[in-house]
Protein backbone atom coordinates (compact mmCIF):
# COMPACT_ATOMS: atom_id res chain seq x y z
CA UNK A 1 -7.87 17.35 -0.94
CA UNK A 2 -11.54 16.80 -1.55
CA UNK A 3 -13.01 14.05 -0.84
CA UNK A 4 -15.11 13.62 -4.23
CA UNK A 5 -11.71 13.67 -6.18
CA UNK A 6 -11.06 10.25 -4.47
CA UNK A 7 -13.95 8.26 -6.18
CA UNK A 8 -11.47 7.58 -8.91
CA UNK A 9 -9.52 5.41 -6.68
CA UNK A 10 -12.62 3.94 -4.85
CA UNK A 11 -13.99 0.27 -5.86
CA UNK A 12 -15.80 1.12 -9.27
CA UNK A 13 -15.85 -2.28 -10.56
CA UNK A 14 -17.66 -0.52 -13.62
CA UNK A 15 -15.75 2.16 -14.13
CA UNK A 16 -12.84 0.25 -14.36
CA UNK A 17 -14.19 -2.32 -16.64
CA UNK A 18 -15.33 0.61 -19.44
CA UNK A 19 -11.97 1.93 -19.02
CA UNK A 20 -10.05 -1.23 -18.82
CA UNK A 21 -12.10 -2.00 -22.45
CA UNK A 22 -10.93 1.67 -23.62
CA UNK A 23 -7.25 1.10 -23.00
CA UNK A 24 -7.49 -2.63 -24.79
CA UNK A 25 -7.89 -0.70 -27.84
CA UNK A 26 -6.01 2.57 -27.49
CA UNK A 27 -3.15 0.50 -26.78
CA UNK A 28 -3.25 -2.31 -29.16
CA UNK A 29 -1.55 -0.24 -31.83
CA UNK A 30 1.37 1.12 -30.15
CA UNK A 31 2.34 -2.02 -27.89
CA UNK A 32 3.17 -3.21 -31.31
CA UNK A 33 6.19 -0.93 -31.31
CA UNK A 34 7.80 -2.39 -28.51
CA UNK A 35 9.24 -5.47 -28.48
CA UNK A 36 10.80 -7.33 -25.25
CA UNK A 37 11.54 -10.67 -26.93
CA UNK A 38 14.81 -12.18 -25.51
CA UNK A 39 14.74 -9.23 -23.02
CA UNK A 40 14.73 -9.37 -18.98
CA UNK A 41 13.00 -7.32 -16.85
CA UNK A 42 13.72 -6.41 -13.88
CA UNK A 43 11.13 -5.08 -10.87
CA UNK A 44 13.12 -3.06 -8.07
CA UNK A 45 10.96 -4.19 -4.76
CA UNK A 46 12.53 -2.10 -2.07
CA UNK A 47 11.34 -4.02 0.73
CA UNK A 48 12.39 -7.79 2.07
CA UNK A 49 11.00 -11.15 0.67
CA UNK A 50 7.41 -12.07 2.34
CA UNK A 51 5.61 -8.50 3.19
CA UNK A 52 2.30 -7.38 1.78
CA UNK A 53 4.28 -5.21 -1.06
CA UNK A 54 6.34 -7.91 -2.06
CA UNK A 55 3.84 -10.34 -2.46
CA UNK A 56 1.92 -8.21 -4.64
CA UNK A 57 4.48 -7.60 -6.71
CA UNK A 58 5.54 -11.34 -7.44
CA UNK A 59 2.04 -11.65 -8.40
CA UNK A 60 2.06 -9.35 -11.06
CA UNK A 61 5.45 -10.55 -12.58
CA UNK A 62 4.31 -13.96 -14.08
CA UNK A 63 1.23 -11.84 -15.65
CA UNK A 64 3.61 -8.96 -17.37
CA UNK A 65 5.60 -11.84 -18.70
CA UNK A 66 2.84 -13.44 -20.09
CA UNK A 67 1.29 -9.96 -21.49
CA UNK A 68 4.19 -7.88 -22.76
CA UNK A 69 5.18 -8.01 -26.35
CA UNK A 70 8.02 -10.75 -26.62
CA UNK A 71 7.17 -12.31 -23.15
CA UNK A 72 10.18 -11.23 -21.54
CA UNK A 73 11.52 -12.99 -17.67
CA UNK A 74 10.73 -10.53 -15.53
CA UNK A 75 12.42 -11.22 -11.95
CA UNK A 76 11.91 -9.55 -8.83
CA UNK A 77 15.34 -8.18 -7.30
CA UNK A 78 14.86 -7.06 -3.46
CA UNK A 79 16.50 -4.21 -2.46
CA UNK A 80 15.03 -3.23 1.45
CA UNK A 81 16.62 0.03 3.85
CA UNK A 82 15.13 3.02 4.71
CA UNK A 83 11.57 2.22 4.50
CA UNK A 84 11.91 1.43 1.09
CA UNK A 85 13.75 4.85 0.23
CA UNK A 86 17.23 3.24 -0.51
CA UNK A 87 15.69 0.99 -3.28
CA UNK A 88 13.70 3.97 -4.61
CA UNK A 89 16.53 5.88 -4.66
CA UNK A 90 18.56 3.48 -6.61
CA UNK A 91 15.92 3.29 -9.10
CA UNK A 92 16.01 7.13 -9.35
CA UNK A 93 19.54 7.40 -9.90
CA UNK A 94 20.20 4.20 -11.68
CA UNK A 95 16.98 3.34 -14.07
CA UNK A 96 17.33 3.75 -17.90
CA UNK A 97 14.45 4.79 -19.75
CA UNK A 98 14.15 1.63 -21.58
CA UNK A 99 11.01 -0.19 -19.96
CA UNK A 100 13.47 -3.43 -18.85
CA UNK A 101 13.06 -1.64 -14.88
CA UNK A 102 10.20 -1.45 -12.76
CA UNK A 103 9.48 -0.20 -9.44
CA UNK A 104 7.07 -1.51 -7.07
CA UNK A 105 6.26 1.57 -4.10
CA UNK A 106 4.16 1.56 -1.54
CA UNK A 107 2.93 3.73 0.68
CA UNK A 108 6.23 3.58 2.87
CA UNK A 109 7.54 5.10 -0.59
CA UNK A 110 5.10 7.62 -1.04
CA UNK A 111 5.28 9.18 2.59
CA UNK A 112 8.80 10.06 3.02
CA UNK A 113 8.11 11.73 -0.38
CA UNK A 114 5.33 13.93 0.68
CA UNK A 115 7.12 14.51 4.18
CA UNK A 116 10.55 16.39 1.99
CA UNK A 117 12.71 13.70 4.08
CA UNK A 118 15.81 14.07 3.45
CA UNK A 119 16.95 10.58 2.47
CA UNK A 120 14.30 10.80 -0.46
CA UNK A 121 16.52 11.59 -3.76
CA UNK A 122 13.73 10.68 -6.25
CA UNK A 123 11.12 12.47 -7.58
CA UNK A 124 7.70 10.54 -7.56
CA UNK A 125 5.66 12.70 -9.69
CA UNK A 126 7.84 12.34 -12.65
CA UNK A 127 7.69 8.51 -12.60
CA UNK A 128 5.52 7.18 -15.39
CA UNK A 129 2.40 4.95 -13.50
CA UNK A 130 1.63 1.93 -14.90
CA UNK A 131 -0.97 0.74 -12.70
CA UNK A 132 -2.73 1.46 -9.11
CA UNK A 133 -3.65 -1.16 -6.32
CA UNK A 134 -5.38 0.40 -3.33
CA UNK A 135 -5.55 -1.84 -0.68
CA UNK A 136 -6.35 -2.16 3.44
CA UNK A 137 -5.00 -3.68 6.30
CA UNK A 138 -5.81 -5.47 8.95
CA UNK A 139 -4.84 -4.88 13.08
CA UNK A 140 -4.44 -7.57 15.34
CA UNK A 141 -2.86 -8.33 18.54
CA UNK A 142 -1.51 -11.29 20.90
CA UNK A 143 -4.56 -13.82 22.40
CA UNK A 144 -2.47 -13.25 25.91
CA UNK A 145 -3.75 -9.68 26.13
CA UNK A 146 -7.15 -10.96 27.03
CA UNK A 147 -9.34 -9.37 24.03
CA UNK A 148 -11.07 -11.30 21.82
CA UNK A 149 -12.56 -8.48 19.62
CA UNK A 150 -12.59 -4.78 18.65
CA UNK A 151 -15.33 -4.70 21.38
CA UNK A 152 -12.89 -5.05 24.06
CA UNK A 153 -10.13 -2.27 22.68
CA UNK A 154 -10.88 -0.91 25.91
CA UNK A 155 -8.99 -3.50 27.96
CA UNK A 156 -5.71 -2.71 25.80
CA UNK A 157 -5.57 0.66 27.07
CA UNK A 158 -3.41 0.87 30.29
CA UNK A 159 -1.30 -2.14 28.62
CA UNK A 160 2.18 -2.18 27.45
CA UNK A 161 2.00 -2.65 23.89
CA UNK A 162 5.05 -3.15 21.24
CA UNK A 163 4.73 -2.68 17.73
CA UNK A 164 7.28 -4.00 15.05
CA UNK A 165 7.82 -1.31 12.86
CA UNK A 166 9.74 -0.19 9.69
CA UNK A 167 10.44 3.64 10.47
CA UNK A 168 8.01 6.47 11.62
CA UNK A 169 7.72 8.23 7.66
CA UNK A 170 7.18 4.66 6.22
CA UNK A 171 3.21 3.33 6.00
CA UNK A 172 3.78 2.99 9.19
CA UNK A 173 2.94 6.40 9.87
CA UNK A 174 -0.88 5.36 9.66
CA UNK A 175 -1.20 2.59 12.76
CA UNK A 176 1.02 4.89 14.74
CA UNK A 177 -1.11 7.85 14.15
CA UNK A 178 -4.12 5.49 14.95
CA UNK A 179 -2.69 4.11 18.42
CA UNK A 180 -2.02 7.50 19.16
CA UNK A 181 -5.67 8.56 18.57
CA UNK A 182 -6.75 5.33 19.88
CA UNK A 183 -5.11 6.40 23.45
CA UNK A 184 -3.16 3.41 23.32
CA UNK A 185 0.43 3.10 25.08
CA UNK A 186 2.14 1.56 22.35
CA UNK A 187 5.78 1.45 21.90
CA UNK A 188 7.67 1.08 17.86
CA UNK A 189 10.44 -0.84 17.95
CA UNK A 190 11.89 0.83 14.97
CA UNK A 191 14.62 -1.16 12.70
CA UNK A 192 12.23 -3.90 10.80
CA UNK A 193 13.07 -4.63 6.89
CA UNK A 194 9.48 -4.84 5.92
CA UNK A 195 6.16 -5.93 7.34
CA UNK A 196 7.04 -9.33 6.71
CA UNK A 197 10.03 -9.17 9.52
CA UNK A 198 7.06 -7.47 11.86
CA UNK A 199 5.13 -10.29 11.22
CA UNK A 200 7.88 -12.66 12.37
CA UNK A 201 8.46 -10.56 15.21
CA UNK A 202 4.72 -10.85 16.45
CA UNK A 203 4.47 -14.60 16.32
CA UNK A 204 8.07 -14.73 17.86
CA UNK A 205 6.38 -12.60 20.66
CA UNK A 206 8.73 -10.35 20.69
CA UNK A 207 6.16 -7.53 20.02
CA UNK A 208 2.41 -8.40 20.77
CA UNK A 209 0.39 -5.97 18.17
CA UNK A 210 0.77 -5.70 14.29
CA UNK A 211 -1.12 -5.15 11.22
CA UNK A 212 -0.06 -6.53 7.84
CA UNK A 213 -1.80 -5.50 4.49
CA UNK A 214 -4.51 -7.19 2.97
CA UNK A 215 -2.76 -9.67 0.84
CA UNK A 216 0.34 -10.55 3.44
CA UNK A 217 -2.89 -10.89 5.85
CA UNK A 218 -4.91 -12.99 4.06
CA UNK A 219 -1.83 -14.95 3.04
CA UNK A 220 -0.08 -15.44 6.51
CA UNK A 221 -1.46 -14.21 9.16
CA UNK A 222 -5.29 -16.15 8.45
CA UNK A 223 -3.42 -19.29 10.01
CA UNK A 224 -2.12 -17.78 13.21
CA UNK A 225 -6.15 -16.79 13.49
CA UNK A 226 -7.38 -20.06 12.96
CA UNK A 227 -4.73 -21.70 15.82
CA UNK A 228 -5.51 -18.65 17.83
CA UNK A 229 -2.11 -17.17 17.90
CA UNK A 230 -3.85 -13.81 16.84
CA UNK A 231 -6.65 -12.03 18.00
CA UNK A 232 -7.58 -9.68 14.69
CA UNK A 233 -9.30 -6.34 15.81
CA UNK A 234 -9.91 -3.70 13.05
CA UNK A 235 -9.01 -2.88 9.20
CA UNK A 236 -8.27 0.73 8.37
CA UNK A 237 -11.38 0.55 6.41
CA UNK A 238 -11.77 1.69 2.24
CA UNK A 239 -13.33 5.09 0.70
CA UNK A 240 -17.06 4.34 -0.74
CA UNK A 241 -18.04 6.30 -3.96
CA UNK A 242 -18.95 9.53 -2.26
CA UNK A 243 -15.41 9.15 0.02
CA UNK A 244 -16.90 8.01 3.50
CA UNK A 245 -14.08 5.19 5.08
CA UNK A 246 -16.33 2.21 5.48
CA UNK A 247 -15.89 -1.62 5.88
CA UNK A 248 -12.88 -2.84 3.76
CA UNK A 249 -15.13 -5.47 0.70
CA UNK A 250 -12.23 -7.53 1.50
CA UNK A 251 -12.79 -8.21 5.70
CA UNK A 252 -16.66 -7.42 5.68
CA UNK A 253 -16.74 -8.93 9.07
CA UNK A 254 -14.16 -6.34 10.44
CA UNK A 255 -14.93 -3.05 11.61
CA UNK A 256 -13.01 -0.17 10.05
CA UNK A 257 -11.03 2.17 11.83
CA UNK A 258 -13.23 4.83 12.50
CA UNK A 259 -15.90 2.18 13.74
CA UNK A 260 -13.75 0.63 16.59
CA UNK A 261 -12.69 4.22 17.26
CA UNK A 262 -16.74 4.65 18.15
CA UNK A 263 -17.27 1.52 19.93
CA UNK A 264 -14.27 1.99 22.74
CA UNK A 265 -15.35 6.14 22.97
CA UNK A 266 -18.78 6.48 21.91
CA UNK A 267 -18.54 9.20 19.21
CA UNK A 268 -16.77 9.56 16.16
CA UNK A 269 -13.06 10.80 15.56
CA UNK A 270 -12.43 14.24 15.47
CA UNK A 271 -9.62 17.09 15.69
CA UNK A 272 -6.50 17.43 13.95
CA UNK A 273 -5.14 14.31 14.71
CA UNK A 274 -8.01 12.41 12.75
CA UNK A 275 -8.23 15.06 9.99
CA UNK A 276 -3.91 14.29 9.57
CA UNK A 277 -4.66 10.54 9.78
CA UNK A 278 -7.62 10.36 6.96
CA UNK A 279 -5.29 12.52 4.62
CA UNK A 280 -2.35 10.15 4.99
CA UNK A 281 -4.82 7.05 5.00
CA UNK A 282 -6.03 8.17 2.00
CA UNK A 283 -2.25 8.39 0.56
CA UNK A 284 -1.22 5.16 2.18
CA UNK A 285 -4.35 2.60 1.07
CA UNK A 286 -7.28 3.71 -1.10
CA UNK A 287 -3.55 4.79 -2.92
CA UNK A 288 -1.21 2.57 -2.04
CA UNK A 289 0.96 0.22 -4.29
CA UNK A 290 1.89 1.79 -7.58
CA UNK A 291 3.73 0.44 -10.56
CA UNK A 292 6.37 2.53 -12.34
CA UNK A 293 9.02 3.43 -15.21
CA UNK A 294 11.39 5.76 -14.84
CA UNK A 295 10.55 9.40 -16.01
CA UNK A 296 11.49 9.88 -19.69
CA UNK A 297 10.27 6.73 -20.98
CA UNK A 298 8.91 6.16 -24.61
CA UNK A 299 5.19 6.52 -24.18
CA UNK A 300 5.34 3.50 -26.67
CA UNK A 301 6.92 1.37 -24.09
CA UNK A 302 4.83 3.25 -21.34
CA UNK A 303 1.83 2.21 -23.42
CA UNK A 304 3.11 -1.35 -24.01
CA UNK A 305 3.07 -2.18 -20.32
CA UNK A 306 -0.44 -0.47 -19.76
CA UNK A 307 -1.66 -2.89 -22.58
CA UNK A 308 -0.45 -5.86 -20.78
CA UNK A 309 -1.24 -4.87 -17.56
CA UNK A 310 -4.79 -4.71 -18.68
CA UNK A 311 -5.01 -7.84 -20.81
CA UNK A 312 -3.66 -9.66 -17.64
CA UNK A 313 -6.72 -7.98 -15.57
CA UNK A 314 -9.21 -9.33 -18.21
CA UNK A 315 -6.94 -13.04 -17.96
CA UNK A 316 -9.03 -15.32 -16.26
CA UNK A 317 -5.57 -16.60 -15.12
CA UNK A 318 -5.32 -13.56 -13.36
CA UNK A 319 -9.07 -13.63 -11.94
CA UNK A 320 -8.78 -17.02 -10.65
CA UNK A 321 -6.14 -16.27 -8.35
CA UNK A 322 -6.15 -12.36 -7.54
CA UNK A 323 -8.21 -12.68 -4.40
CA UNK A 324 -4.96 -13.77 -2.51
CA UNK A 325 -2.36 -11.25 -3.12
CA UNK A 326 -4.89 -8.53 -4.19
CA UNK A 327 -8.15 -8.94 -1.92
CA UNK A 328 -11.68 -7.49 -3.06
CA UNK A 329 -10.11 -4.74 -4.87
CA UNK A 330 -10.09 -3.05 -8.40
CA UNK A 331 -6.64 -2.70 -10.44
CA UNK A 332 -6.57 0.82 -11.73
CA UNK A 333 -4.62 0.96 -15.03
CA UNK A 334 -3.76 4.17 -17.52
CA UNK A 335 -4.75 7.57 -17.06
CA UNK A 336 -7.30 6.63 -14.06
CA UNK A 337 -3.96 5.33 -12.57
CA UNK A 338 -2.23 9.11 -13.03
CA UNK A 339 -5.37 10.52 -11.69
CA UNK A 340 -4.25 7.91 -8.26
CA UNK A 341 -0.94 8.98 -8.19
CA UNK A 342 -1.90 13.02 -8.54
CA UNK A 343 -4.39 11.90 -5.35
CA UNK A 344 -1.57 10.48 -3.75
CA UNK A 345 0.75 12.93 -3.58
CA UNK A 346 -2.04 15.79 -2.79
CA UNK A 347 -1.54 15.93 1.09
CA UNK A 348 -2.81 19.35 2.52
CA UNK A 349 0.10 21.57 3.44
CA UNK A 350 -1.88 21.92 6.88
CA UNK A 351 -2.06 18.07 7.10
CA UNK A 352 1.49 17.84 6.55
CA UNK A 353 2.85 19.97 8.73
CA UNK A 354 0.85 18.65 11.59
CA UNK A 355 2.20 15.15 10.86
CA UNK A 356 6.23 16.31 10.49
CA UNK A 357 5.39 18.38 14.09
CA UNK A 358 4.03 15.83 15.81
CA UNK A 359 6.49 13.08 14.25
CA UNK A 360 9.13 15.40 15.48
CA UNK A 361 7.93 15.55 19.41
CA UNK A 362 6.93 11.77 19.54
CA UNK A 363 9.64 10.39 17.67
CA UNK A 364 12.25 12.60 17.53
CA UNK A 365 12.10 12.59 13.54
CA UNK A 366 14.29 15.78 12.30
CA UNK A 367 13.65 16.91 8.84
């Protein structure tokens, strides 16, 4: 995948405002053919109550309502299990073509996907994109392992570190991949609903390193910060325009990945390893959350919730609150959204068979 392709899904605050003007009036006509009034909606969210996905979602559902022809109730029905496959499936099998069903994926969606694991019975390139929300994430560990910054990553290694995760294909496939190129001796305890129940897990103690995306960070794990229950270390960083990862707009203060990589071994990533890990990065956050139909639905209704997902950008409703559940980042709507998805689901062949091979030997993942 080249790297220039990416820009699309960068943070182009202007790019996105000409083409968030465009759509406004390519779809002011046809949203008029669709009509919701007395209609309920209902957005599939295949992950537990209180993760970073989850929250996103529930704050796009009071703006749809608002924006969609008819103001329908749109309600967010939870469906968690298998890294977020079992809901996506459902949705696959079970969605009718008639705009009242959403999905809301993630990148624990889009991974078992480009993987060809077998639970996945859906196809994600046939879904019809509504919108785009790249995001980042933030790492951070227990104050009782004696760091107090990314500058001393180096006392972590030689430690026994746990890690609440949801499954080795789900987003968590990215902080694994980094511990592992970190050199850190971290063990998954596989099994949790969401990052939400990882969360829970950390300030239980029961595992003592975690990251949570950007809006379930900002949102709950900010607090444990401030009464020093949590030390945070790193964000995964965000693509600039010409596709270098850099400091995430939304934790300036943070170094990115490949940063704290450099301070705890004095060059830069390199090798396999770190080429695998940008290409699924790149999948998992500058692409992340995605908002779908089912395949086959009336590009009238498809157009109808493009229209309303962009009057609800340009709501200053919407702007007055976004920071929280969206961070410093740019809602991609329309056909700059398909151009995200086609960059999400563009992982090398090489890159992807390097990932199954070493998933298979360090986690015992068959496919």
């Amino acid at each position: 995948m080249s790297w220039k392709s990416i820009k699309t899904v960068g943070r182009q605050a202007g790019a996105i405002a000409v083409a968030t003007a465009a759509l406004v009036t390519a779809y002011a006509s046809p949203a008029l053919a669709a009509d919701f009034s007395g209609k309920r909606v209902e957005l599939i969210m295949p992950f537990q109550e209180g993760g970073g996905t989850d929250t996103w979602g529930r704050f796009w559902v009071p703006h749809l309502s608002k924006h969609l022809p008819g103001n329908p109730s749109v309600v967010v029905r939870n469906i968690p299990g298998g890294g977020s496959t079992t809901g996506a499936n459902q949705f696959e099998a079970r969605a009718r073509p008639d705009g009242l069903t959403l999905l809301g994926t993630s990148a624990s969606t889009h991974f078992p996907y480009l993987l060809n694991d077998r639970r996945v019975r859906f196809e994600a390139k046939d879904w019809e994109v509504i919108l785009g929300s790249p995001t980042g994430g933030v790492v951070f560990v227990r104050p009782e392992l004696g760091v107090q910054s990314a500058a001393d990553m180096g006392k972590l290694r030689g430690q026994s570190l746990k890690y609440g995760s949801q499954g080795a294909t789900s987003l968590d496939l990215v902080p694994l991949l980094a511990f592992d190129i970190m050199g850190l001796n971290v063990d998954a305890v596989f099994g949790m609903q969401g990052r939400g129940a990882g969360r829970l897990a950390f300030e239980r103690g029961e595992v003592n390193i975690d990251y949570q995306t950007s809006s379930a960070y900002i949102n709950n794990v900010k607090p444990l910060i401030e009464a020093n229950q949590a030390v945070p270390l790193f964000s995964w960083g965000m693509l600039d325009s010409n596709g270098n990862i850099v400091r995430d707009p939304s934790f300036p203060d943070l170094p990115s990945f490949p940063e704290a990589y450099e301070m705890a071994f004095g060059e830069k990533p390199s090798g396999p390893a770190w080429e695998a890990y940008k290409s699924f990065f790149i999948a998992g956050f500058p692409a992340q959350k995605m908002l779908v139909l089912p395949k086959g639905t009336p590009s009238e209704i498809v157009e109808a919730y493009r229209a309303a997902a962009t009057a609800a950008i340009n709501d200053p409703a919407f702007q007055e609150n976004r920071e929280a559940a969206l961070g410093e980042y740019e809602q991609v709507v329309g056909k700059p959204a398909e151009v995200m998805m086609e960059q999400a689901f563009s992982v090398s062949e090489e890159s992807r068979n390097w990932v199954r091979n070493w998933l298979t030997e360090k986690y015992s993942v068959q496919f």
